[in-house]
C-alpha atoms as a PDB file:
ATOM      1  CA  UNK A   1      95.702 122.249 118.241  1.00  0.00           C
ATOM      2  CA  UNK A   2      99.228 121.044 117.820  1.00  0.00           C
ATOM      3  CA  UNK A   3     100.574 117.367 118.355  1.00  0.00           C
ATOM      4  CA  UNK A   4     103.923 117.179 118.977  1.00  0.00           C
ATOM      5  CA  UNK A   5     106.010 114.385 116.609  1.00  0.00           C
ATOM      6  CA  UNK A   6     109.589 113.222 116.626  1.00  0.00           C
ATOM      7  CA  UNK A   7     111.538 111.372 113.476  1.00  0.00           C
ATOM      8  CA  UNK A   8     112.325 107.493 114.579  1.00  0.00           C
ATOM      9  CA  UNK A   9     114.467 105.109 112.732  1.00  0.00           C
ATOM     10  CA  UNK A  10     111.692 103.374 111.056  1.00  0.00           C
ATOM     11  CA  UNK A  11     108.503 104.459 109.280  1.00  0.00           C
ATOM     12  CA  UNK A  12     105.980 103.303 112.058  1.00  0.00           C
ATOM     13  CA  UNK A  13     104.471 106.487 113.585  1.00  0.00           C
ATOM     14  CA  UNK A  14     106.303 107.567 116.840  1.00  0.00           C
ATOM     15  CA  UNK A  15     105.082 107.587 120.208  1.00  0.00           C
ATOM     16  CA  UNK A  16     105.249 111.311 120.724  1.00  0.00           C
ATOM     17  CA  UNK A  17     102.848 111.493 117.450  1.00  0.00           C
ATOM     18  CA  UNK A  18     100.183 109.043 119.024  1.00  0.00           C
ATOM     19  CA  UNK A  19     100.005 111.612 121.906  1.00  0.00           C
ATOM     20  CA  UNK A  20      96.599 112.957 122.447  1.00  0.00           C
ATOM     21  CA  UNK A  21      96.679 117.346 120.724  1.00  0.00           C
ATOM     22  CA  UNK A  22      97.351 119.805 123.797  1.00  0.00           C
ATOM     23  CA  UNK A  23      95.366 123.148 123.561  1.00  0.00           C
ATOM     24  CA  UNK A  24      97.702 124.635 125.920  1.00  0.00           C
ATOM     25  CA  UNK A  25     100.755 123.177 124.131  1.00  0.00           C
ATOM     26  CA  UNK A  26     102.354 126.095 122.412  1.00  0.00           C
ATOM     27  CA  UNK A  27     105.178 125.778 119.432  1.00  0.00           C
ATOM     28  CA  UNK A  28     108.145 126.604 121.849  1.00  0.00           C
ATOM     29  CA  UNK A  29     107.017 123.040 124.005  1.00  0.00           C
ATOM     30  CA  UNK A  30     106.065 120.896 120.948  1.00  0.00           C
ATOM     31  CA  UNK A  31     109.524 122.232 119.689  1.00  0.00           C
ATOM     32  CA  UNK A  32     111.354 121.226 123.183  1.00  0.00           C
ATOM     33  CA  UNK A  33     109.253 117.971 123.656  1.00  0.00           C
ATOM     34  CA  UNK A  34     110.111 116.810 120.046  1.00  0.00           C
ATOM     35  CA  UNK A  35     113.893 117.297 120.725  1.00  0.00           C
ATOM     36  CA  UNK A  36     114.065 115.685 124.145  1.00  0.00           C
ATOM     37  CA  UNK A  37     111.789 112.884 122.455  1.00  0.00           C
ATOM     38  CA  UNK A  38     114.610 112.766 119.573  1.00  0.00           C
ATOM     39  CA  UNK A  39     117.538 112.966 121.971  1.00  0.00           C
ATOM     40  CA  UNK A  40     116.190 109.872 123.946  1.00  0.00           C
ATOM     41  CA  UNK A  41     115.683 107.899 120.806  1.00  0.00           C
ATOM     42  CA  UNK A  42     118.901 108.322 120.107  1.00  0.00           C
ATOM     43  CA  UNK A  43     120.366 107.042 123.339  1.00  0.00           C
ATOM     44  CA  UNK A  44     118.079 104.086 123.418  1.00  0.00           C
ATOM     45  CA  UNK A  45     118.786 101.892 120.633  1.00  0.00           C
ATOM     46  CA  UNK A  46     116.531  98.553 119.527  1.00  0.00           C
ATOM     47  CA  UNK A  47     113.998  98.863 122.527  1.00  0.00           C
ATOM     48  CA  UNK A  48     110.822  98.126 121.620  1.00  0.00           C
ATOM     49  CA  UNK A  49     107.974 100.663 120.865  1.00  0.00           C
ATOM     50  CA  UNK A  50     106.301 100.855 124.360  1.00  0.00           C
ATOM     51  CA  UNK A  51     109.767 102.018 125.608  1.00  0.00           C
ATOM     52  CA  UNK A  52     109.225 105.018 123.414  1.00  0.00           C
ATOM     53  CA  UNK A  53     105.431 105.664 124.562  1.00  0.00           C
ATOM     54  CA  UNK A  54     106.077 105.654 128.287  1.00  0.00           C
ATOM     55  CA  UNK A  55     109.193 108.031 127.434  1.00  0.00           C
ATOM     56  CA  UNK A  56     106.451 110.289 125.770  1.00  0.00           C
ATOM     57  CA  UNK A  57     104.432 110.073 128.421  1.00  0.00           C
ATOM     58  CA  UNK A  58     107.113 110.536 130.877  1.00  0.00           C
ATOM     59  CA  UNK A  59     108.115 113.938 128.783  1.00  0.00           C
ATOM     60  CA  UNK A  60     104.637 115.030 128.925  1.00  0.00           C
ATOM     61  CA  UNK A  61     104.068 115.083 132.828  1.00  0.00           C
ATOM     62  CA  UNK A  62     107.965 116.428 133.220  1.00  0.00           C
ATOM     63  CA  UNK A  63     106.870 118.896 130.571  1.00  0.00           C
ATOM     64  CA  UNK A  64     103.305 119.682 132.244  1.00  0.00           C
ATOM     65  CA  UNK A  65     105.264 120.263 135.558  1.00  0.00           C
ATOM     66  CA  UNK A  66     107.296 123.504 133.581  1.00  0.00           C
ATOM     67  CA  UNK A  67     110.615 121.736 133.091  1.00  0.00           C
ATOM     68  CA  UNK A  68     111.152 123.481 129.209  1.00  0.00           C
ATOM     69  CA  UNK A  69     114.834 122.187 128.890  1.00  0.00           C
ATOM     70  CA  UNK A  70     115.284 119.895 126.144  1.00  0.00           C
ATOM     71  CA  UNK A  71     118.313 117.700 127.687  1.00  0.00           C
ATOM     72  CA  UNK A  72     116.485 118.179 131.120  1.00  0.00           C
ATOM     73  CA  UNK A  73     113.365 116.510 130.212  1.00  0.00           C
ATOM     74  CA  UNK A  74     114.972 114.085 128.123  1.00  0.00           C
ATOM     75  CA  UNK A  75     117.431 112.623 131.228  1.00  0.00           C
ATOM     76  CA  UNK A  76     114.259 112.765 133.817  1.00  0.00           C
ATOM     77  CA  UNK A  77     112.206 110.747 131.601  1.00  0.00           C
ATOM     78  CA  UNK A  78     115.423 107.882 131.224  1.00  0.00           C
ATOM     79  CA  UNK A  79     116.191 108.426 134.768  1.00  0.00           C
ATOM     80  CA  UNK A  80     112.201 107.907 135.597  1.00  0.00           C
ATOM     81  CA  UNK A  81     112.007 104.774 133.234  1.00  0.00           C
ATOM     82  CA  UNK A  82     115.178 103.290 134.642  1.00  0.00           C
ATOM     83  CA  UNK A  83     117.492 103.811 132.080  1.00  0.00           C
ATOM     84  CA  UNK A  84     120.033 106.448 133.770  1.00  0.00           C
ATOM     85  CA  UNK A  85     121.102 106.509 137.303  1.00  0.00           C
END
C-alpha cells in the first residue's frame, strides 16, 4: 500500500499523510498528488490545517476522477475550495 505525503512548513504531519493507503494508488499518482498537494501549500500561506485536509481530499476525488496533471489538480482543488476564480 502506498500513502501519499507532502513536506509542509512545520513539523506537524500533513494532511495528504493522514489520508487513508490506496491499493489502487500507484507511484506515478502518489508522485502527482504529492506535488499538486506541495504546489497548493505553497500558494496558501498561514491557513489553518483543515484548509490543507479538505485540499487533500479535494485532490483525491479530482485525482480518482483521472485528472493526473499536477498543476491541474492542484488549481481544481483551490478553485473547488474557493480560493481561485
Amino acid at each position: 500500500m502506498t500513502r501519499v505525503s507532502a513536506h509542509v512548513a512545520d513539523t506537524s504531519e500533513s494532511a495528504m499523510a493522514q489520508v487513508p493507503p490506496f491499493t489502487n494508488l500507484d507511484a506515478e499518482t502518489a508522485a502527482t498528488l504529492s506535488a499538486a498537494y506541495d504546489e497548493a501549500v505553497a500558494r496558501l500561506l498561514d491557513q489553518p490545517d483543515v484548509v490543507f485536509e479538505h485540499i487533500a481530499e479535494r485532490l483525491i476525488a479530482l485525482a480518482a476522477r483521472g485528472e493526473r496533471n499536477a498543476r491541474r489538480l492542484c488549481d481544481e482543488a483551490l478553485i473547488a475550495e474557493g480560493f481561485l476564480n
